[in-house]
C-alpha atoms as a PDB file:
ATOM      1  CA  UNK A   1     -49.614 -16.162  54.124  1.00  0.00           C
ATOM      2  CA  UNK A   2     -53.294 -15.529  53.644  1.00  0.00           C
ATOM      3  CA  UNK A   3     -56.474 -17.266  54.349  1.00  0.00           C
ATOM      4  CA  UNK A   4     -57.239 -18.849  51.521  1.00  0.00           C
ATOM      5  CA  UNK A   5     -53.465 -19.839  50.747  1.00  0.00           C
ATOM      6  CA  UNK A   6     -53.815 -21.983  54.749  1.00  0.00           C
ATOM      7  CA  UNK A   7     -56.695 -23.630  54.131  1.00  0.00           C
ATOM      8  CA  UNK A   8     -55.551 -24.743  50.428  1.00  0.00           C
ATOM      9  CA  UNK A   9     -52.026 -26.097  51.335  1.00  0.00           C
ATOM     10  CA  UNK A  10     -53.273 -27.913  54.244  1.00  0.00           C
ATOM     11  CA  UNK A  11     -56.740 -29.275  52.364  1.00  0.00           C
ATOM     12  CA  UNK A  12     -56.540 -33.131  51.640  1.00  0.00           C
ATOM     13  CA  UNK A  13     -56.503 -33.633  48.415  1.00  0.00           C
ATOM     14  CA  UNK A  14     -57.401 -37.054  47.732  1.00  0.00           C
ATOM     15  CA  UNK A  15     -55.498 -37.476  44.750  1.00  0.00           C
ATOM     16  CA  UNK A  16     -52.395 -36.570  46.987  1.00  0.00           C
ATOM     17  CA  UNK A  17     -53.014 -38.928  49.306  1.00  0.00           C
ATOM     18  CA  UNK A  18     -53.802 -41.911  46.394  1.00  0.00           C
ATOM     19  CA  UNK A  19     -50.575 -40.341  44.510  1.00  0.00           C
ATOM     20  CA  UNK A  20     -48.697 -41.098  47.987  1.00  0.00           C
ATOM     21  CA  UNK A  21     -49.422 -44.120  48.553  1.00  0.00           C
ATOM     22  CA  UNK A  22     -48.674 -45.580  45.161  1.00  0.00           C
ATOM     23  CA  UNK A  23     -45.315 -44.054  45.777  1.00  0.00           C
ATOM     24  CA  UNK A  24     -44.699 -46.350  48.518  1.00  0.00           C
ATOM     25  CA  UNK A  25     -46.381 -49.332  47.576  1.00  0.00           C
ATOM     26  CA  UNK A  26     -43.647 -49.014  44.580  1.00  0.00           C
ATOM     27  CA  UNK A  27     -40.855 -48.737  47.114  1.00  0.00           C
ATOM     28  CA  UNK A  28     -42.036 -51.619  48.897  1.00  0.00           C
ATOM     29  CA  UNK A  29     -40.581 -54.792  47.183  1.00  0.00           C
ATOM     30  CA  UNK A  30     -42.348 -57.426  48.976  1.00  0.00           C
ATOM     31  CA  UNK A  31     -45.969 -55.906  48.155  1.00  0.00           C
ATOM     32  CA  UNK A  32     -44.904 -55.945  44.395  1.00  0.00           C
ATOM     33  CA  UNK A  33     -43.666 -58.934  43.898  1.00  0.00           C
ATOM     34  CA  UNK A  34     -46.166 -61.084  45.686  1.00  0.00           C
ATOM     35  CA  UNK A  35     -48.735 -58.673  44.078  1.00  0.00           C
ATOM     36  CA  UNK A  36     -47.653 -58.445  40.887  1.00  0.00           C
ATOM     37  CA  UNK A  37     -44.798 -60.409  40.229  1.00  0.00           C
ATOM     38  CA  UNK A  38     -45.834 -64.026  41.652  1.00  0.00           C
ATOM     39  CA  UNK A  39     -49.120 -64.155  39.199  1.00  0.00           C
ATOM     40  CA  UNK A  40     -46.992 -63.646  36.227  1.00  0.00           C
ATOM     41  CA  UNK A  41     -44.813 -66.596  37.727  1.00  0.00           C
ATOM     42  CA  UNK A  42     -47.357 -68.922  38.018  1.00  0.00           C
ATOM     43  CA  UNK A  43     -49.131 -68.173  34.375  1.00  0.00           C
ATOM     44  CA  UNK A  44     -45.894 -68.760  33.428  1.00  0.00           C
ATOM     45  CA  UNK A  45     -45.671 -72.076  35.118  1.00  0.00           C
ATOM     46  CA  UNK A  46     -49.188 -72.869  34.045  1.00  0.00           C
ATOM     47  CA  UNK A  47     -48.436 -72.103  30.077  1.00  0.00           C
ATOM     48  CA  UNK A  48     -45.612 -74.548  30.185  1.00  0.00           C
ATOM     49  CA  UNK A  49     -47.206 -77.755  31.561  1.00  0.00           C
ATOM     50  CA  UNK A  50     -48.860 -79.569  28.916  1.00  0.00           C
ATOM     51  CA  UNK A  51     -51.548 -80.846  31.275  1.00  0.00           C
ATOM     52  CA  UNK A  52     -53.339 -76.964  31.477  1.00  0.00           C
ATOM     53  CA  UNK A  53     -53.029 -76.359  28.186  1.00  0.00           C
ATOM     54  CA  UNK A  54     -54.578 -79.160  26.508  1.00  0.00           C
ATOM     55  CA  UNK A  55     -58.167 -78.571  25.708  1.00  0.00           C
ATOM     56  CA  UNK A  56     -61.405 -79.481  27.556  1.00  0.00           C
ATOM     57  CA  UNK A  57     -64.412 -80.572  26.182  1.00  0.00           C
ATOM     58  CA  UNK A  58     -66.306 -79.616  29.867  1.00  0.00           C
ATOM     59  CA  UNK A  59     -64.834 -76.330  28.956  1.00  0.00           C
ATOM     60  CA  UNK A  60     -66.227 -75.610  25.558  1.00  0.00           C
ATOM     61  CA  UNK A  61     -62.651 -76.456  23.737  1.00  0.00           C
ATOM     62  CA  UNK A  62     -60.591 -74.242  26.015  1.00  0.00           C
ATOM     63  CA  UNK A  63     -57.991 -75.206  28.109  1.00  0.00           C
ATOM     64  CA  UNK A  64     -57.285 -75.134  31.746  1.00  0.00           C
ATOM     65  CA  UNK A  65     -54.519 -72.442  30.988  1.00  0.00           C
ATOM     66  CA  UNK A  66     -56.958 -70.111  29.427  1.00  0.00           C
ATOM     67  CA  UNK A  67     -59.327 -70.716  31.983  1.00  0.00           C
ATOM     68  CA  UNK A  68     -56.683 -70.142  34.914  1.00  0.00           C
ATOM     69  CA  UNK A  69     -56.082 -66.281  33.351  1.00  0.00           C
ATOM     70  CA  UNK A  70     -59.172 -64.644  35.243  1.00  0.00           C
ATOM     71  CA  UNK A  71     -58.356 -67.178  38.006  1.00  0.00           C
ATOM     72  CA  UNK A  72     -54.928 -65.683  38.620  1.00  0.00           C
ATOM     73  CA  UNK A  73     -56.210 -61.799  37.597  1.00  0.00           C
ATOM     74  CA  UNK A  74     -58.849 -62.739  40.716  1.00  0.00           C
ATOM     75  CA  UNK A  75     -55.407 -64.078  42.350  1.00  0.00           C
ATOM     76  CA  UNK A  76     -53.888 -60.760  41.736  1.00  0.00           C
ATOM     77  CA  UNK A  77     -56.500 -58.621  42.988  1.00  0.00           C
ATOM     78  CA  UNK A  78     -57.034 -60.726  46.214  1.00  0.00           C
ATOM     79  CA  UNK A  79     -53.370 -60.608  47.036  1.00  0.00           C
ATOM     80  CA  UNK A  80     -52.995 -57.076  47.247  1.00  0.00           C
ATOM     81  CA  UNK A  81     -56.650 -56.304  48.622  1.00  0.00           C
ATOM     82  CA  UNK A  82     -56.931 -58.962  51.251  1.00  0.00           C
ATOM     83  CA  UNK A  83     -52.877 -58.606  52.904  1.00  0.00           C
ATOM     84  CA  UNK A  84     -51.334 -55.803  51.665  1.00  0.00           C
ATOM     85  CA  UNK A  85     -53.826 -53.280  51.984  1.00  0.00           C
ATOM     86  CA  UNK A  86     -55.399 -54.215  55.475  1.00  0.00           C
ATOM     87  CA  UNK A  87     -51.889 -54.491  56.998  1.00  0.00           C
ATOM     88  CA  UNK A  88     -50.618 -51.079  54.950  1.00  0.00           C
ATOM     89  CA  UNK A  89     -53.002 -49.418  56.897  1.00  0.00           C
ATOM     90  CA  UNK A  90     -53.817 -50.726  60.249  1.00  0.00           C
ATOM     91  CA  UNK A  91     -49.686 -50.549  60.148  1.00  0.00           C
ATOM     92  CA  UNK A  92     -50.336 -46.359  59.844  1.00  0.00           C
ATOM     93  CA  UNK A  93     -52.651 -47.140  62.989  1.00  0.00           C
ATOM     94  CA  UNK A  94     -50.046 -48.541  65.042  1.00  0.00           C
ATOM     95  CA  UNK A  95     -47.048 -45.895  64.043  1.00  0.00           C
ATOM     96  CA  UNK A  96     -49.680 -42.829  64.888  1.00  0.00           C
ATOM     97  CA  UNK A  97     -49.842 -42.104  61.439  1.00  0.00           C
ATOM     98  CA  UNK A  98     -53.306 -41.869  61.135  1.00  0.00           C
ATOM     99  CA  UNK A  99     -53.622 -40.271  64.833  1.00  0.00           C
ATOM    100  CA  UNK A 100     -51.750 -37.586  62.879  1.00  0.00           C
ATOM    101  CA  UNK A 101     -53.920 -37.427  60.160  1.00  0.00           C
ATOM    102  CA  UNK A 102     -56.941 -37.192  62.404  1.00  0.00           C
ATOM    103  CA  UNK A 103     -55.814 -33.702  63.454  1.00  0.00           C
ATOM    104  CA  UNK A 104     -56.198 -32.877  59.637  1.00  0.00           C
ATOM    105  CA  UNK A 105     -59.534 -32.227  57.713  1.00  0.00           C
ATOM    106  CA  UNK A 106     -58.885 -35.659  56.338  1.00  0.00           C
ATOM    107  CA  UNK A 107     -61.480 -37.570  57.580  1.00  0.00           C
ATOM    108  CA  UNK A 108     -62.040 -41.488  57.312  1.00  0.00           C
ATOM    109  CA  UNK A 109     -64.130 -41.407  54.098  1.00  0.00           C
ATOM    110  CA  UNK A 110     -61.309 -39.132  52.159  1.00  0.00           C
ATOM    111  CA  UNK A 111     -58.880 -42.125  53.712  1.00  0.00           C
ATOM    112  CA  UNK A 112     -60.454 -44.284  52.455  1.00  0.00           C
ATOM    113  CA  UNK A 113     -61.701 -43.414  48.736  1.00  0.00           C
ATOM    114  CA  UNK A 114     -57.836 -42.145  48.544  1.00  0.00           C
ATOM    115  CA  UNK A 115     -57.035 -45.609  49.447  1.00  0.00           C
ATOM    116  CA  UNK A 116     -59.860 -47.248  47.242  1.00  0.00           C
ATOM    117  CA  UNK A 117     -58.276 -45.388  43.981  1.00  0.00           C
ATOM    118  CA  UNK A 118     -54.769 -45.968  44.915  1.00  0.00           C
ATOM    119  CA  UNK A 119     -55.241 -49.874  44.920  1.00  0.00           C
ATOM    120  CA  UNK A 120     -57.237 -49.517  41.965  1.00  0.00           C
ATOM    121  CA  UNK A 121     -54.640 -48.174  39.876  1.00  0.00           C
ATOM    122  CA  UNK A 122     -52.564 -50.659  41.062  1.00  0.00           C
ATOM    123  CA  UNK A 123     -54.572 -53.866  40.732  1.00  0.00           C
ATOM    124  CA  UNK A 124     -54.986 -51.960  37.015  1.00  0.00           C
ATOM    125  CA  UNK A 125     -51.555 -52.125  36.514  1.00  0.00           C
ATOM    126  CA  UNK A 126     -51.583 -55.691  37.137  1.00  0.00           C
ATOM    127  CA  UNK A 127     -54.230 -57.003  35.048  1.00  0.00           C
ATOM    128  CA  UNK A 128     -53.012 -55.276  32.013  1.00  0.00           C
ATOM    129  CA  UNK A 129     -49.206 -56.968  33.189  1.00  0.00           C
ATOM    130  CA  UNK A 130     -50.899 -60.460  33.344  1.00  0.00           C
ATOM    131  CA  UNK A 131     -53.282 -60.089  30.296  1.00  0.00           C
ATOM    132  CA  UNK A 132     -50.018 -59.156  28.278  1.00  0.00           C
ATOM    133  CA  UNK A 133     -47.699 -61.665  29.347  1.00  0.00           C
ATOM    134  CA  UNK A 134     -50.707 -64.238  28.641  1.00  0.00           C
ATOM    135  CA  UNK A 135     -51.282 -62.498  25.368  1.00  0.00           C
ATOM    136  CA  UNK A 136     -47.275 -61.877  23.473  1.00  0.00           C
ATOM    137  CA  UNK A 137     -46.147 -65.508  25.921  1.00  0.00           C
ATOM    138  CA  UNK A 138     -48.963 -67.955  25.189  1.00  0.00           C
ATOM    139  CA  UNK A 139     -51.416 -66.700  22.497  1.00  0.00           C
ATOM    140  CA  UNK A 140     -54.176 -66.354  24.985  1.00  0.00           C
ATOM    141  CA  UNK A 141     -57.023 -64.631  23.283  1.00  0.00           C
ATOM    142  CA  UNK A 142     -57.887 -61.188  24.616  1.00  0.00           C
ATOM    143  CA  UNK A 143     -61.416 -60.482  26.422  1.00  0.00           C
ATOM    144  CA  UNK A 144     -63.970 -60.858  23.570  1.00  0.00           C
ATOM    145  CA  UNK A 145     -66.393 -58.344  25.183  1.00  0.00           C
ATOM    146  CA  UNK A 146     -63.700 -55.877  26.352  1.00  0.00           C
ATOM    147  CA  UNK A 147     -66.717 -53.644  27.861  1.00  0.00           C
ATOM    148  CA  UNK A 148     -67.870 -56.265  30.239  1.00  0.00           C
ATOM    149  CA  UNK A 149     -64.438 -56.928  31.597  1.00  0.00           C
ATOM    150  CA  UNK A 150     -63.572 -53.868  32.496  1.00  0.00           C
ATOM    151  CA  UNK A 151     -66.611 -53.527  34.016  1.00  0.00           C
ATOM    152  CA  UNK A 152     -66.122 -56.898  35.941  1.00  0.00           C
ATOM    153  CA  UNK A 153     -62.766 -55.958  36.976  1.00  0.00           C
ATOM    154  CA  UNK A 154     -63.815 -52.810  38.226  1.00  0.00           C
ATOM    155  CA  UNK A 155     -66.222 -54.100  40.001  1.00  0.00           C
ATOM    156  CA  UNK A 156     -64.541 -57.230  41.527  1.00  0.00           C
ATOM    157  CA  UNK A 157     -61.296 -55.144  42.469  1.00  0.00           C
ATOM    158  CA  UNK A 158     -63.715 -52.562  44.304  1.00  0.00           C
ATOM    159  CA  UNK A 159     -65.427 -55.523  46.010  1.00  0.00           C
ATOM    160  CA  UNK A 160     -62.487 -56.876  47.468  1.00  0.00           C
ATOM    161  CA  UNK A 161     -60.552 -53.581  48.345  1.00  0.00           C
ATOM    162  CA  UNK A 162     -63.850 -52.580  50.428  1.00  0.00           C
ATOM    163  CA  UNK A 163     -63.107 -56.014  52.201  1.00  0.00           C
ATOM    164  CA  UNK A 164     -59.611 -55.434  52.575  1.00  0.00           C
ATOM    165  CA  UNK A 165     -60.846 -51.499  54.052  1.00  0.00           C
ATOM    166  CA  UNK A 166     -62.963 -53.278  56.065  1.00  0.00           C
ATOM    167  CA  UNK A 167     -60.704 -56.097  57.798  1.00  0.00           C
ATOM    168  CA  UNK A 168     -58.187 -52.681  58.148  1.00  0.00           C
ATOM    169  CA  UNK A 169     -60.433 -50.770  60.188  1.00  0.00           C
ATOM    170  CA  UNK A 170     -61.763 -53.305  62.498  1.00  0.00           C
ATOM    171  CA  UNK A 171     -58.256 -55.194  62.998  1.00  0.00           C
ATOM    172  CA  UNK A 172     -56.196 -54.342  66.179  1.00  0.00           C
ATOM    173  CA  UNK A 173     -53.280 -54.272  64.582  1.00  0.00           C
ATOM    174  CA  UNK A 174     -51.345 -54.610  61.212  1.00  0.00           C
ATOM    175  CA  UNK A 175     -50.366 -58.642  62.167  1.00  0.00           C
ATOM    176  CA  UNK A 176     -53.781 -59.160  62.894  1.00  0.00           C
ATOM    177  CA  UNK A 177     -54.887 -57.555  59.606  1.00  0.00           C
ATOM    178  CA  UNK A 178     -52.143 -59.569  57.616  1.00  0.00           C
ATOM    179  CA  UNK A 179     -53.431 -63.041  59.718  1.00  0.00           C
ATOM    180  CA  UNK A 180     -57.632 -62.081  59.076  1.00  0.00           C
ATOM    181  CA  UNK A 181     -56.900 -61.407  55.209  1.00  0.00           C
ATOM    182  CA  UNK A 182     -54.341 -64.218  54.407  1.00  0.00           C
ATOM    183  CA  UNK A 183     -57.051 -66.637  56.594  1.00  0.00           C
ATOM    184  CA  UNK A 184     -59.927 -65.203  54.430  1.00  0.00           C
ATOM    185  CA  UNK A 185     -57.725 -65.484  51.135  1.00  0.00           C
ATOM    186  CA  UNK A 186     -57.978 -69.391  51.000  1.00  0.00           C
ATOM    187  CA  UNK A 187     -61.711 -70.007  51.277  1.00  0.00           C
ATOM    188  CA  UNK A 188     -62.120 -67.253  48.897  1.00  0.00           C
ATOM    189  CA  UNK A 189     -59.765 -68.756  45.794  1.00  0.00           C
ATOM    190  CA  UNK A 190     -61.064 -72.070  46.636  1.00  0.00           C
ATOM    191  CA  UNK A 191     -64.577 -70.534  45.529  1.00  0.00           C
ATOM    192  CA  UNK A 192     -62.694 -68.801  42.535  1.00  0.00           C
ATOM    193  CA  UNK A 193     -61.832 -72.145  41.230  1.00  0.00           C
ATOM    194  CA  UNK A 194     -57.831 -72.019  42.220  1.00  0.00           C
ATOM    195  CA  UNK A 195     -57.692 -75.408  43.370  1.00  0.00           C
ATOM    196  CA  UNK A 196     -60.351 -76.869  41.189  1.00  0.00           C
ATOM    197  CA  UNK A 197     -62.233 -75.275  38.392  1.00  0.00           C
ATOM    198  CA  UNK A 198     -65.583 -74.192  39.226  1.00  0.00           C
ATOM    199  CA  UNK A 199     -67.452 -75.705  36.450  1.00  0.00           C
ATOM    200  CA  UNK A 200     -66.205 -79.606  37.973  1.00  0.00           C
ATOM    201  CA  UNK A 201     -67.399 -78.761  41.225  1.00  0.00           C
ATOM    202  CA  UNK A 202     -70.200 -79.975  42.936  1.00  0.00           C
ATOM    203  CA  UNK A 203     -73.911 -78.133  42.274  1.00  0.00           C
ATOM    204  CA  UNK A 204     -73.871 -76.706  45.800  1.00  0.00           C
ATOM    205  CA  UNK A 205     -70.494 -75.324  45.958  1.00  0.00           C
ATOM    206  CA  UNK A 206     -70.819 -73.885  42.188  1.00  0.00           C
ATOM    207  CA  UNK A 207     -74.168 -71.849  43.292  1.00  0.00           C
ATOM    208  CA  UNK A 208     -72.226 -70.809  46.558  1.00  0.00           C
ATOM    209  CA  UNK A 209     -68.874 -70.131  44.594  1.00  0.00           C
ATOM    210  CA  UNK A 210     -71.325 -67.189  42.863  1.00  0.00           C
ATOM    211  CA  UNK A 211     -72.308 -65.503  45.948  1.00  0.00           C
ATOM    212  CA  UNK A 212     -68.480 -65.184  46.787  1.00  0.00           C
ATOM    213  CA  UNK A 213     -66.684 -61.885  45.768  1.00  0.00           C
ATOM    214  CA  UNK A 214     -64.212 -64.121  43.704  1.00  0.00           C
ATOM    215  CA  UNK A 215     -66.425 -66.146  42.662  1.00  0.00           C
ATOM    216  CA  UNK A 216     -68.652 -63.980  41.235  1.00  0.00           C
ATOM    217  CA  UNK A 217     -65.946 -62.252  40.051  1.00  0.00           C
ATOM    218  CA  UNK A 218     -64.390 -65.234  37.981  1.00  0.00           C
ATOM    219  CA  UNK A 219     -67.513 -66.248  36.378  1.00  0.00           C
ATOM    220  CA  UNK A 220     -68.004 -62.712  35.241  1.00  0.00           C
ATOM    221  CA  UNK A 221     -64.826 -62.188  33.993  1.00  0.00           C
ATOM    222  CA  UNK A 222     -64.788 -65.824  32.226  1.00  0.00           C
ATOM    223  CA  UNK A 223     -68.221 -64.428  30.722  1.00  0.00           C
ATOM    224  CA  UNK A 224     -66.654 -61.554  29.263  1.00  0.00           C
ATOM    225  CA  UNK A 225     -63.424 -63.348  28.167  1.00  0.00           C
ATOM    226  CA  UNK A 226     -66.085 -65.751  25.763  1.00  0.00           C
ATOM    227  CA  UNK A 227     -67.251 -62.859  24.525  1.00  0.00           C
ATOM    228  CA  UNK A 228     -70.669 -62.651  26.345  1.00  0.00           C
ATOM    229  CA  UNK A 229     -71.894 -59.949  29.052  1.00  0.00           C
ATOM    230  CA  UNK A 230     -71.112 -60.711  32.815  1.00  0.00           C
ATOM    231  CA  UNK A 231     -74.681 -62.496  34.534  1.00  0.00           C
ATOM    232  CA  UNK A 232     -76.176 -59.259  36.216  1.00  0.00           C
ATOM    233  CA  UNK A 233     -76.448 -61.120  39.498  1.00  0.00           C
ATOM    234  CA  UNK A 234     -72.513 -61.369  39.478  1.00  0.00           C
ATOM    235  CA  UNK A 235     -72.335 -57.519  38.889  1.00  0.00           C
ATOM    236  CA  UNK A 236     -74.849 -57.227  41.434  1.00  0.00           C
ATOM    237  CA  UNK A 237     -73.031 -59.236  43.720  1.00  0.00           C
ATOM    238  CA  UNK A 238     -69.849 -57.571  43.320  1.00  0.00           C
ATOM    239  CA  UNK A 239     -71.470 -54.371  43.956  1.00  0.00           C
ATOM    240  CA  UNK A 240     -73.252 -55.245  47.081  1.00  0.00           C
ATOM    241  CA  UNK A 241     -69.799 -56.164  48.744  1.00  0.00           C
ATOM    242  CA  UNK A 242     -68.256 -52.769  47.353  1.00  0.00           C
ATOM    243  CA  UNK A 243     -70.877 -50.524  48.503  1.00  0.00           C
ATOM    244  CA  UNK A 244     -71.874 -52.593  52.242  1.00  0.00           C
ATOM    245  CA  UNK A 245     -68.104 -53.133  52.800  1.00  0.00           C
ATOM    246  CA  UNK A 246     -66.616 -49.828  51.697  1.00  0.00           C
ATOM    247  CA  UNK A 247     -69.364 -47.813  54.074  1.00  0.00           C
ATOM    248  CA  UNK A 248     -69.050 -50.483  57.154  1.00  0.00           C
ATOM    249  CA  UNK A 249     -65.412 -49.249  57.109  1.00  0.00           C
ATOM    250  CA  UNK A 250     -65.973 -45.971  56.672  1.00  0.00           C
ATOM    251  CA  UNK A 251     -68.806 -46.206  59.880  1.00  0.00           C
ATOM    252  CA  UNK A 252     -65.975 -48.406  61.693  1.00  0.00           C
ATOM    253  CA  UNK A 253     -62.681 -46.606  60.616  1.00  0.00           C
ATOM    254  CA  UNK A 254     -60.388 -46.205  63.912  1.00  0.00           C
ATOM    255  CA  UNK A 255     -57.636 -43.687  63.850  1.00  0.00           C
ATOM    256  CA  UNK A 256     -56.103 -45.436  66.853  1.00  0.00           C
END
């Protein structure tokens, strides 16, 4: 074998490595059914309890259910970005995988952009999942400025998955991962408006709720859903966690 034939079959590709690891997240049950499948359970639950779907003059004649849908897509994307991920991959930390990989010309920022666009196809896959079921199930309208929402999503799915990177590379281990993320998780849907909707919550905690990754992220996509353009401070927001997150755990990536 030549050269040039070495260096190219052992080369990271970083669409390998994404393409890899969407092949196991599919094998792994548990990561797709609280990732995927529980969201759709609970808009389900939602759509049939008269109580959300009743309109709300404090919400401009919608109803909790339709304002719940970017709730539970910001539900989705936390799931997956703030457990699965982190614990995925500090996991390959404490099996040596990734003390493997270091002897490669992988490197921890090809790790992690594969990572980055492997969780973003997936959190894809699940918004389009929820905004159907919402859609043929309930009559939900569809994203009025379809632009803005994909950039929202985009932009709130890299936020978080540079925050789920980040609790992976700094974690000791994949329980500790798991524990920091599912910890984090609450006070972060609490600010998306899970428990209460953001727009019936007190002054303070509505102008906090927009510095949040979630929150920013909720209001944005809420924006879009009414048909106007995200706030520029949420996309600026969103941003600012992608980019400061993502490079703190490139800086801070630990191979064992």
């Amino acid at each position: 074998m030549s050269v040039t034939a070495t260096r190219t079959v052992h080369r990271p590709q970083i669409a390998r490595l994404a393409l890899t690891e969407l092949r196991l997240f599919a094998r792994d049950r548990v990561r797709l059914v609280f990732g995927m499948g529980l969201p759709v359970v609970l808009l389900v639950i939602f759509g049939n309890i008269p109580f959300y779907t009743q309109t709300r003059r404090y919400l401009g004649g919608y109803s909790l259910f339709d304002a719940y849908v970017p709730i539970l897509i910001a539900y989705s994307l936390a799931i997956i970005s703030l457990t699965a991920l982190p614990m995925v991959l500090a996991d390959y930390r404490d099996k040596g995988v990734l003390r493997r990989l270091q002897t490669t010309p992988v490197g921890a920022a090809r790790l992690v952009t594969a990572q980055l666009l492997a969780y973003l196809a997936v959190v894809a896959v699940g918004v389009v999942l929820i905004l159907a079921v919402a859609r043929i199930g309930y009559s939900v309208i569809l994203p009025r400025q379809l632009a803005g929402f994909v950039m929202a999503a985009l932009l709130a799915a890299g936020a978080l998955i540079g925050i789920g990177l980040f609790i992976a590379a700094v974690s000791p281990s994949a329980q500790a991962a798991q524990a920091i993320g599912t910890v984090l998780w609450f006070p972060l849907m609490f600010f998306a408006g899970l428990f209460f909707p953001i727009p019936v919550m007190p002054p303070f905690l509505r102008h906090l709720s927009h510095a949040t990754p979630l929150g920013a992220a909720v209001q944005a996509l809420q924006d879009a859903w009414l048909g106007h353009w995200p706030h520029p401070l949420q996309l600026v927001a969103m941003a600012a966690y992608l980019v400061v997150f993502g490079l703190a755990a490139v800086k801070l990536f630990r191979w064992k």
